[in-house]
C-alpha atoms as a PDB file:
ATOM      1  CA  UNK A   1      -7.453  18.058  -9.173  1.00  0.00           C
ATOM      2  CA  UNK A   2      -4.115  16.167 -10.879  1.00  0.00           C
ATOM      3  CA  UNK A   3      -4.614  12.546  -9.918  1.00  0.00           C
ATOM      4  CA  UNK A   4      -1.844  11.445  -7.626  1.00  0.00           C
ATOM      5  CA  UNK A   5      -1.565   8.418  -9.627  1.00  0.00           C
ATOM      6  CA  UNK A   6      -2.768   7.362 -13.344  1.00  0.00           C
ATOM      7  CA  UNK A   7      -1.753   4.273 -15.182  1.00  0.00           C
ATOM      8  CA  UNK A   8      -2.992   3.666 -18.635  1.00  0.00           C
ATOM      9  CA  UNK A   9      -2.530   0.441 -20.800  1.00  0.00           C
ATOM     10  CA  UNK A  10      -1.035  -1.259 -18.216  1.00  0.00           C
ATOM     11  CA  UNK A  11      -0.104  -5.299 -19.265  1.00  0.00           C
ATOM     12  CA  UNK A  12       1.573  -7.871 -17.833  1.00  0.00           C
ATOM     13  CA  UNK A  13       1.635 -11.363 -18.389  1.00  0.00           C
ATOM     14  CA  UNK A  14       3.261 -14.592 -16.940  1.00  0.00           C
ATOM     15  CA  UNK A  15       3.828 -17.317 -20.345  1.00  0.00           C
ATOM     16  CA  UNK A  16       0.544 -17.410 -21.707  1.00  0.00           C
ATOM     17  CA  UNK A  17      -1.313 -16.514 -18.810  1.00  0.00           C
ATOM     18  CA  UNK A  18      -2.284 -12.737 -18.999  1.00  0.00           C
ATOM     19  CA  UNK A  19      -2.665 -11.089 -15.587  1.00  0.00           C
ATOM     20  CA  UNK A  20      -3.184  -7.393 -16.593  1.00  0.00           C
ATOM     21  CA  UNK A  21      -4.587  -6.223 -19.967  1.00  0.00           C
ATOM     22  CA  UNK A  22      -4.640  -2.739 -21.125  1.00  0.00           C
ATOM     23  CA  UNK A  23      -5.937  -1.889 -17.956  1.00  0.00           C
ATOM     24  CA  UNK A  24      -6.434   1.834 -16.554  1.00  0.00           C
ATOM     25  CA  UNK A  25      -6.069   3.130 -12.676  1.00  0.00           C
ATOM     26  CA  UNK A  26      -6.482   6.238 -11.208  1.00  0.00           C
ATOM     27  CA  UNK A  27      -5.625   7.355  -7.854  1.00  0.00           C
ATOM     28  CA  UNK A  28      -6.892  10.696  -5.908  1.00  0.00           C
ATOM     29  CA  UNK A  29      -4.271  11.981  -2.912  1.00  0.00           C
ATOM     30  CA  UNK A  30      -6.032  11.543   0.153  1.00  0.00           C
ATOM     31  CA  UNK A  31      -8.740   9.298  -1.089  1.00  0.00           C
ATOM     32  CA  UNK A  32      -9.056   5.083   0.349  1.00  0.00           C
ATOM     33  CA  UNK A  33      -9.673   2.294  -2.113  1.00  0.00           C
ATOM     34  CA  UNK A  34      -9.657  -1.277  -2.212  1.00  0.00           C
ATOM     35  CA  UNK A  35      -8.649  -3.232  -4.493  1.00  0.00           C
ATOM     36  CA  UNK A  36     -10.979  -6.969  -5.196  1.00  0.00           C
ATOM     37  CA  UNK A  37     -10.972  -9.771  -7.566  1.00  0.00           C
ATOM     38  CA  UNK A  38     -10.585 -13.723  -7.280  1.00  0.00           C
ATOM     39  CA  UNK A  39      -7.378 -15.610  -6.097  1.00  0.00           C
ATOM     40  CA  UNK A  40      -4.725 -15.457  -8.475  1.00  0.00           C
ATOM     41  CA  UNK A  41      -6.434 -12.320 -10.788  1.00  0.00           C
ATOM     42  CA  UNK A  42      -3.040 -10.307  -9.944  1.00  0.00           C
ATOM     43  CA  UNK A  43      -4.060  -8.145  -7.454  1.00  0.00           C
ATOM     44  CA  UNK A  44      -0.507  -8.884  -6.107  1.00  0.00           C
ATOM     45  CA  UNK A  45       1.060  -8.673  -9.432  1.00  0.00           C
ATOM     46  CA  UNK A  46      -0.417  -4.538  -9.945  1.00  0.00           C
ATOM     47  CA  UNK A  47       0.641  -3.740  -6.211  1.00  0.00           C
ATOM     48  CA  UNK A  48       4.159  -4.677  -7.089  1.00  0.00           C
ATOM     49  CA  UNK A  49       4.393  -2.747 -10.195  1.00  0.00           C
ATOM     50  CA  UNK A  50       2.686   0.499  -8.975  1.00  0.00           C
ATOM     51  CA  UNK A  51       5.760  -0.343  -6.261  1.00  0.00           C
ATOM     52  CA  UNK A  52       8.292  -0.671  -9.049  1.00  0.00           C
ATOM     53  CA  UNK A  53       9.160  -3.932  -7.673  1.00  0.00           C
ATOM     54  CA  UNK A  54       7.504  -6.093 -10.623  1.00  0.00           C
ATOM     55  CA  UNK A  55       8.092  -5.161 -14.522  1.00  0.00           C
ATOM     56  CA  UNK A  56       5.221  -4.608 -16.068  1.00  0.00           C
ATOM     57  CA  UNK A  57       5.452  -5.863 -20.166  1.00  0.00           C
ATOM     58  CA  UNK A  58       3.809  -2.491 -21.176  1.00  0.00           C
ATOM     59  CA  UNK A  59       2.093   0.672 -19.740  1.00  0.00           C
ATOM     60  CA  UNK A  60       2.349   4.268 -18.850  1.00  0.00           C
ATOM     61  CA  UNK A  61       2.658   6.177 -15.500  1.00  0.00           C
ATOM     62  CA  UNK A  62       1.767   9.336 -14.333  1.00  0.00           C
ATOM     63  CA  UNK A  63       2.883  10.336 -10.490  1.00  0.00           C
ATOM     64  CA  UNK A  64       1.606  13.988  -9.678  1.00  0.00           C
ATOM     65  CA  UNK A  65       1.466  14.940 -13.028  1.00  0.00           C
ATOM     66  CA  UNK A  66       4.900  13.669 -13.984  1.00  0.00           C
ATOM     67  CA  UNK A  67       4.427  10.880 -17.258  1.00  0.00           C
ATOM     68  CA  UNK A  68       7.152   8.014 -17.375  1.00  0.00           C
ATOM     69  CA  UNK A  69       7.024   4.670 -18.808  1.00  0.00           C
ATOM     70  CA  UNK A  70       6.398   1.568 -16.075  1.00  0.00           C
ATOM     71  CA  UNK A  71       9.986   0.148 -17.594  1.00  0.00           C
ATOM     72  CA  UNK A  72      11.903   3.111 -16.562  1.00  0.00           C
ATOM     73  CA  UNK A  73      10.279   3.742 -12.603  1.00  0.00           C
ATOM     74  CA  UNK A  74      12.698   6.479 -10.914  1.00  0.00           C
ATOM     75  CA  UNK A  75      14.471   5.052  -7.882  1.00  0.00           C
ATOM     76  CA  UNK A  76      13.446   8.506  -6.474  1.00  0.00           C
ATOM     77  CA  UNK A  77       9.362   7.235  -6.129  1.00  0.00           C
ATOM     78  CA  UNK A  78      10.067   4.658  -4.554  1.00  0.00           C
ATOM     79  CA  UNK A  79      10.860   7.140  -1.381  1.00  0.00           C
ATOM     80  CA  UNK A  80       7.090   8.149  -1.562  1.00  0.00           C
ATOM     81  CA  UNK A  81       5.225   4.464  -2.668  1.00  0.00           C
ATOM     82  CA  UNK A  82       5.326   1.990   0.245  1.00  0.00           C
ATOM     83  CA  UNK A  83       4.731  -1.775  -0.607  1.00  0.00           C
ATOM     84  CA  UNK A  84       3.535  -3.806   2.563  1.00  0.00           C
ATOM     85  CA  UNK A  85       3.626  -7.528   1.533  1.00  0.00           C
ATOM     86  CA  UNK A  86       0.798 -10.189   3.203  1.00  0.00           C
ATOM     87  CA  UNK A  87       3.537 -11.804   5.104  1.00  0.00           C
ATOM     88  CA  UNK A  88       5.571  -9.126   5.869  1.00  0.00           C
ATOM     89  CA  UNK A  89       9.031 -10.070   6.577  1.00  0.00           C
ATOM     90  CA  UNK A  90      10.183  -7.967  10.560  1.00  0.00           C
ATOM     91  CA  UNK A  91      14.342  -8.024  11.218  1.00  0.00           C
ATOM     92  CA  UNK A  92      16.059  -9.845  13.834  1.00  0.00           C
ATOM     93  CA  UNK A  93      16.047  -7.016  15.958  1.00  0.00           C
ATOM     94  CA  UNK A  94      13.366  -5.262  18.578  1.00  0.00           C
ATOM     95  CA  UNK A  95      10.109  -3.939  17.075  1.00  0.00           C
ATOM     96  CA  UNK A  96      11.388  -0.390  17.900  1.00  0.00           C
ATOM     97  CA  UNK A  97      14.348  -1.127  15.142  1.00  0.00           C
ATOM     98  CA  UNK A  98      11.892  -2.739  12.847  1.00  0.00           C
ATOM     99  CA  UNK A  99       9.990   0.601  12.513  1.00  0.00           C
ATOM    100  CA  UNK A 100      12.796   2.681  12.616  1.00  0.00           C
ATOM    101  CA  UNK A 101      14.653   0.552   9.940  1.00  0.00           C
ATOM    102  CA  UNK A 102      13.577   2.612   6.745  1.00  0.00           C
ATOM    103  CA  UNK A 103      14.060   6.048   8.973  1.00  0.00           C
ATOM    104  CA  UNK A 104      17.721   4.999   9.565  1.00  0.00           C
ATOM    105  CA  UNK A 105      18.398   4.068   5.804  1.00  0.00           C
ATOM    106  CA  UNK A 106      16.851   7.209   4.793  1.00  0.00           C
ATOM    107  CA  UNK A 107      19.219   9.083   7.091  1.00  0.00           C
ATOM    108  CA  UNK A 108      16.579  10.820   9.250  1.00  0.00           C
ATOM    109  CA  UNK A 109      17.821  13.148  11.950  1.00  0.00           C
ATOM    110  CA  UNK A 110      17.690  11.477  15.171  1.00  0.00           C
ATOM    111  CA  UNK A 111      15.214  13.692  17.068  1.00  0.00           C
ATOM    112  CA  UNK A 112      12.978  13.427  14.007  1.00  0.00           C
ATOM    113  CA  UNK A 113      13.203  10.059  13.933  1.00  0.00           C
ATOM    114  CA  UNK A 114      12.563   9.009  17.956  1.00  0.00           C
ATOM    115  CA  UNK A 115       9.607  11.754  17.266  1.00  0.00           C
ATOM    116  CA  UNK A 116       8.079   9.465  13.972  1.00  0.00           C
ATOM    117  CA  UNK A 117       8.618   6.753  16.322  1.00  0.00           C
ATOM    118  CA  UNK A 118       7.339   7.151  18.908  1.00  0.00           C
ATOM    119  CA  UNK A 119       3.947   8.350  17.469  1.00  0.00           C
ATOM    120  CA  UNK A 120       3.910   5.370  15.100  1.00  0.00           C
ATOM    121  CA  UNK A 121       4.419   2.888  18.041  1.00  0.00           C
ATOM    122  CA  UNK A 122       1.249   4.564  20.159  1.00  0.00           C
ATOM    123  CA  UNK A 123      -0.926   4.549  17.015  1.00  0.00           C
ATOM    124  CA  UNK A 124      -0.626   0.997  15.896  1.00  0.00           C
ATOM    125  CA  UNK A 125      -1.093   0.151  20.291  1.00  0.00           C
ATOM    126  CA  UNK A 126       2.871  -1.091  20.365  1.00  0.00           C
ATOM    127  CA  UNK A 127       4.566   0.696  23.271  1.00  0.00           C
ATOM    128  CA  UNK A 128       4.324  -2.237  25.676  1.00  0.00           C
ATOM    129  CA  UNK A 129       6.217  -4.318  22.854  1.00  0.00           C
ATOM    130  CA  UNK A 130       9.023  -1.754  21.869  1.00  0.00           C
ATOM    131  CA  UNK A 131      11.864  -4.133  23.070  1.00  0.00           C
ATOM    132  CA  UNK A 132      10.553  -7.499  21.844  1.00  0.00           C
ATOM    133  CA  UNK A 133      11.808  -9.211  19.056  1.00  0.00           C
ATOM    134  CA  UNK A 134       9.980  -9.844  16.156  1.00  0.00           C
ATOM    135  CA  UNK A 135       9.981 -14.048  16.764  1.00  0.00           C
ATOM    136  CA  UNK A 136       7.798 -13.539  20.190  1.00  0.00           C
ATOM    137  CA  UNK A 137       4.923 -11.913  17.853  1.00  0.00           C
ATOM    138  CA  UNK A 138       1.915 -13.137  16.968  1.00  0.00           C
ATOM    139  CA  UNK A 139       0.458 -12.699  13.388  1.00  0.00           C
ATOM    140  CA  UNK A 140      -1.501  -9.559  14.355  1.00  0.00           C
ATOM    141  CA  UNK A 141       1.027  -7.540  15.981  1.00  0.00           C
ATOM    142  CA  UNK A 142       3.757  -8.351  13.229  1.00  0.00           C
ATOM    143  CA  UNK A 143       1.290  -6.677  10.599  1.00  0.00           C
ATOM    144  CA  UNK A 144       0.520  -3.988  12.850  1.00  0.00           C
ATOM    145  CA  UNK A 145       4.544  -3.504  13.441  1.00  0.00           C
ATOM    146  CA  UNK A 146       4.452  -3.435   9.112  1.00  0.00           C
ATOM    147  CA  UNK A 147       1.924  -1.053   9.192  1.00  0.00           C
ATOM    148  CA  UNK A 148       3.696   1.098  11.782  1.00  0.00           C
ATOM    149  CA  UNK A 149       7.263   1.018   9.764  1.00  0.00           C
ATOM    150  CA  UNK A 150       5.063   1.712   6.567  1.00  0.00           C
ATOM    151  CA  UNK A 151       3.306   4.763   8.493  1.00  0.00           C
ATOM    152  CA  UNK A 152       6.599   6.409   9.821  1.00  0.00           C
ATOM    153  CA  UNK A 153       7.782   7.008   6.264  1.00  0.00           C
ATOM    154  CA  UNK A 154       5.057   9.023   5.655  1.00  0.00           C
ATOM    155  CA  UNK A 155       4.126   7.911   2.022  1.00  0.00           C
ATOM    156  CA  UNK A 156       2.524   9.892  -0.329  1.00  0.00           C
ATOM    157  CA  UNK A 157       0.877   6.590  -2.008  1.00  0.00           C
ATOM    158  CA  UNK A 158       0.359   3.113   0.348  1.00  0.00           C
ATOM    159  CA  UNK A 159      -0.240  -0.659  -0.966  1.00  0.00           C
ATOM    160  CA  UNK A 160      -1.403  -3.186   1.435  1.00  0.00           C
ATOM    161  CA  UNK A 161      -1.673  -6.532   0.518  1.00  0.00           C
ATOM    162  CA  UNK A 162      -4.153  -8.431   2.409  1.00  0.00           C
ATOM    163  CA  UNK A 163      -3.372  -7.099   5.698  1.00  0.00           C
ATOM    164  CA  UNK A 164      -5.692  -8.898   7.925  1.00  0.00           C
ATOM    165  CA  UNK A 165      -5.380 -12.097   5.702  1.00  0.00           C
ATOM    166  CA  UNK A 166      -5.307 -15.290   8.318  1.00  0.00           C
ATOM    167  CA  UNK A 167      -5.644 -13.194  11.380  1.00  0.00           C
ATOM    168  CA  UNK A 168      -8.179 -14.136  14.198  1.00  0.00           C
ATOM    169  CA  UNK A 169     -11.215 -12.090  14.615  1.00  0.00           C
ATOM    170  CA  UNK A 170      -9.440  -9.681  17.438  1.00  0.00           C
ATOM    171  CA  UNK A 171      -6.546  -8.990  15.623  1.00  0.00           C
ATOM    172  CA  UNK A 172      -8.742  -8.384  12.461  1.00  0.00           C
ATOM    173  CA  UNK A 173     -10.702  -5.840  14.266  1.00  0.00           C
ATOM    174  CA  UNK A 174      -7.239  -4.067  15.689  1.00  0.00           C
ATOM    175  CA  UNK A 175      -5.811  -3.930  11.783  1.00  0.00           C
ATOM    176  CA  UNK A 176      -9.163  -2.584  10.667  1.00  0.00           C
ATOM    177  CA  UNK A 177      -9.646  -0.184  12.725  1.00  0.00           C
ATOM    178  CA  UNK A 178      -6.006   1.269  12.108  1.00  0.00           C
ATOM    179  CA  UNK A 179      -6.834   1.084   8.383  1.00  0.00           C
ATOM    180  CA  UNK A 180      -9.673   3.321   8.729  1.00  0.00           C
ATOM    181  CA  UNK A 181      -7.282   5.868  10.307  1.00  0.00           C
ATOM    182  CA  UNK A 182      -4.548   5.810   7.424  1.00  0.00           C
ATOM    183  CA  UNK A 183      -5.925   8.291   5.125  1.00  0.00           C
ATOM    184  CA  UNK A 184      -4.741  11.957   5.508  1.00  0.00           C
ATOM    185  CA  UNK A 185      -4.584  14.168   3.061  1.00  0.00           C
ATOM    186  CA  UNK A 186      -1.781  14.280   2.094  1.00  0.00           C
ATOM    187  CA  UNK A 187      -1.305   9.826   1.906  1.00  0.00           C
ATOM    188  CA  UNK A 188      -3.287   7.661  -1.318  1.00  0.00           C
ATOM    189  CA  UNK A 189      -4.401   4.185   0.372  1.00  0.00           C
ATOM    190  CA  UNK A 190      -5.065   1.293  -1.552  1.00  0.00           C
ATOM    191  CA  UNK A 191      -5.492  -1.813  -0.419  1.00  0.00           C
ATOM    192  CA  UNK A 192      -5.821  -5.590  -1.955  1.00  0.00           C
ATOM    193  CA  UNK A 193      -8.438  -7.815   0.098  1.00  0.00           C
ATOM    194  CA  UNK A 194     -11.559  -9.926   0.400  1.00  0.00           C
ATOM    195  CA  UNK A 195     -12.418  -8.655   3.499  1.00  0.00           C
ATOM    196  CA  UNK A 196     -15.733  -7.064   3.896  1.00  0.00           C
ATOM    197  CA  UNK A 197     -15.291  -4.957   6.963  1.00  0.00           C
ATOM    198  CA  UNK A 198     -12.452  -3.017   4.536  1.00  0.00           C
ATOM    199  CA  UNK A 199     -14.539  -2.783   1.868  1.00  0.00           C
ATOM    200  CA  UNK A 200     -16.843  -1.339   4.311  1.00  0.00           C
ATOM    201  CA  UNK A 201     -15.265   1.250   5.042  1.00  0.00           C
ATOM    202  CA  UNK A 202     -16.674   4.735   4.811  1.00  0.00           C
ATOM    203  CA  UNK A 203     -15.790   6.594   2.461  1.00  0.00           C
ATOM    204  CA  UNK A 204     -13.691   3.536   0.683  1.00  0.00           C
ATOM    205  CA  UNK A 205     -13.913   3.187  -2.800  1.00  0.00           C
ATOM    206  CA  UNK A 206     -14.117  -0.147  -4.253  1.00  0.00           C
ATOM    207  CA  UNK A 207     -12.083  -1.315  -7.427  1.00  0.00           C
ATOM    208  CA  UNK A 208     -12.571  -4.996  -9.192  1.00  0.00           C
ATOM    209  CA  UNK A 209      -9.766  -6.531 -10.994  1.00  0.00           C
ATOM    210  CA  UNK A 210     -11.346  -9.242 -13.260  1.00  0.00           C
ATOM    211  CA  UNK A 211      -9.750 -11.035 -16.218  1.00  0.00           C
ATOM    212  CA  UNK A 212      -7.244  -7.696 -16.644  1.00  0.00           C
ATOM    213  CA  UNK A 213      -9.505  -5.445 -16.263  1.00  0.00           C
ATOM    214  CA  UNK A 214     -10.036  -2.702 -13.316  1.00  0.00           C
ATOM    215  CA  UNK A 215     -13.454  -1.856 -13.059  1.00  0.00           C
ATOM    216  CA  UNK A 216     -14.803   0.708 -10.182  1.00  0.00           C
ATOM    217  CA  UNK A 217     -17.990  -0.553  -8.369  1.00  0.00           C
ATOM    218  CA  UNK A 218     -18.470   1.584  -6.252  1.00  0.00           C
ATOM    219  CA  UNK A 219     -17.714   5.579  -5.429  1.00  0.00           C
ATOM    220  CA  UNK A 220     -17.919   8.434  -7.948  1.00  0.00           C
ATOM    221  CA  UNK A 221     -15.043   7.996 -11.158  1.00  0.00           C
ATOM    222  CA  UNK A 222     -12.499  10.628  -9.487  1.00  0.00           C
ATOM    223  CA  UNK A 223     -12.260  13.900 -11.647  1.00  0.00           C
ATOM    224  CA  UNK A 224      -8.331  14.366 -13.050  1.00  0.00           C
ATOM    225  CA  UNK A 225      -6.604  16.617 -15.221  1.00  0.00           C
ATOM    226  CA  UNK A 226      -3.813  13.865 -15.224  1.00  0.00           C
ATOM    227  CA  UNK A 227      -0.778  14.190 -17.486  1.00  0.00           C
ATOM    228  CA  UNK A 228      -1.514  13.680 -21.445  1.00  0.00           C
ATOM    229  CA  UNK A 229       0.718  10.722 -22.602  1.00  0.00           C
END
């Protein structure tokens, strides 16, 4: 099987503190992993640049088979990678716009897009909130409206960042148990948190991000005949 994603040598660094080193990742379609390691070891910093939203100072990139270098990401992934941030920032609209934002920008055919909708809205429990705005929310519903706008793009790879990071225990349970529902086939999950009841998950693989280095603790190493570089 290709690996959906493979980064090798991957480096960044922030003045003379070094975040990433050489560091190596490799992503199955269809597969769940979380991502662990201490405050500040850049767990943030490698969502971003998988996302092409961070540079990364040196590395190489293979998506499906197709090698690039970090430093020239094509605007055309970022269509199938979805970045959703701890704190994710929700539009001054209703929650039905927030989720439909990204369809709208894409250019999605309207019935396509009420359909997408819709079913994101009754999976992430968000049809009695479809008119509200996003400043009547509490913390667990706005990350379960990022989730939903996330989901209705249908990504082919999906970062999370913390997602149930300062929530109380009932809204914990509600973004858990939609995370254990976000891995189809076709959709690459990996997610940064200290949460055990993620980790947990069955069937989640666990990577460790300690002083730039990724190291897998748990799960089999996935089998790849990723690009050669």
């Amino acid at each position: 099987m290709t690996a959906l994603v493979h980064v090798q040598g991957l480096s960044k660094r922030f003045a003379e503190r070094v975040v990433l080193e050489d560091a190596e990742l490799l992503l199955q379609p269809g597969a769940r992993y979380v991502l662990t390691g201490d405050n500040g070891a850049g767990k943030t910093t490698l969502l971003k640049i998988l996302a092409g939203l961070e540079p990364a100072d040196a590395g190489r990139f293979a998506y499906a088979g197709r090698a690039f270098r970090l430093a020239d990401y094509p605007a055309a992934l970022r269509r199938d990678v979805v970045y959703v941030h701890q704190h994710p920032y929700l539009f001054h609209t209703t929650v039905k716009g927030n989720i439909g934002y990204g369809l709208v920008s894409r250019n999605v055919p309207h019935g396509e897009k009420e359909r997408r909708i819709r079913l994101a809205m009754a999976w992430a429990n968000l049809d009695h909130l479809r008119d509200v705005p996003p400043n009547r929310l509490s913390g667990g519903e706005k990350q379960r409206v990022a989730l939903a706008r996330a989901k209705v793009l249908e990504p082919h790879v999906l970062l999370l960042d913390e997602p149930t990071a300062n929530l109380d225990a009932d809204s914990r349970q509600q973004i858990v148990h939609l995370l254990g529902e976000l891995s189809p086939a076709e959709t690459c999950v990996l997610v940064a948190c200290h949460d055990q009841e993620i980790i947990g998950l069955a069937g989640t693989v666990r990577l460790h991000l300690r002083d730039g280095r990724l190291s897998l603790l748990n799960g089999s190493p996935p089998a790849s005949d990723a690009a050669v570089f």
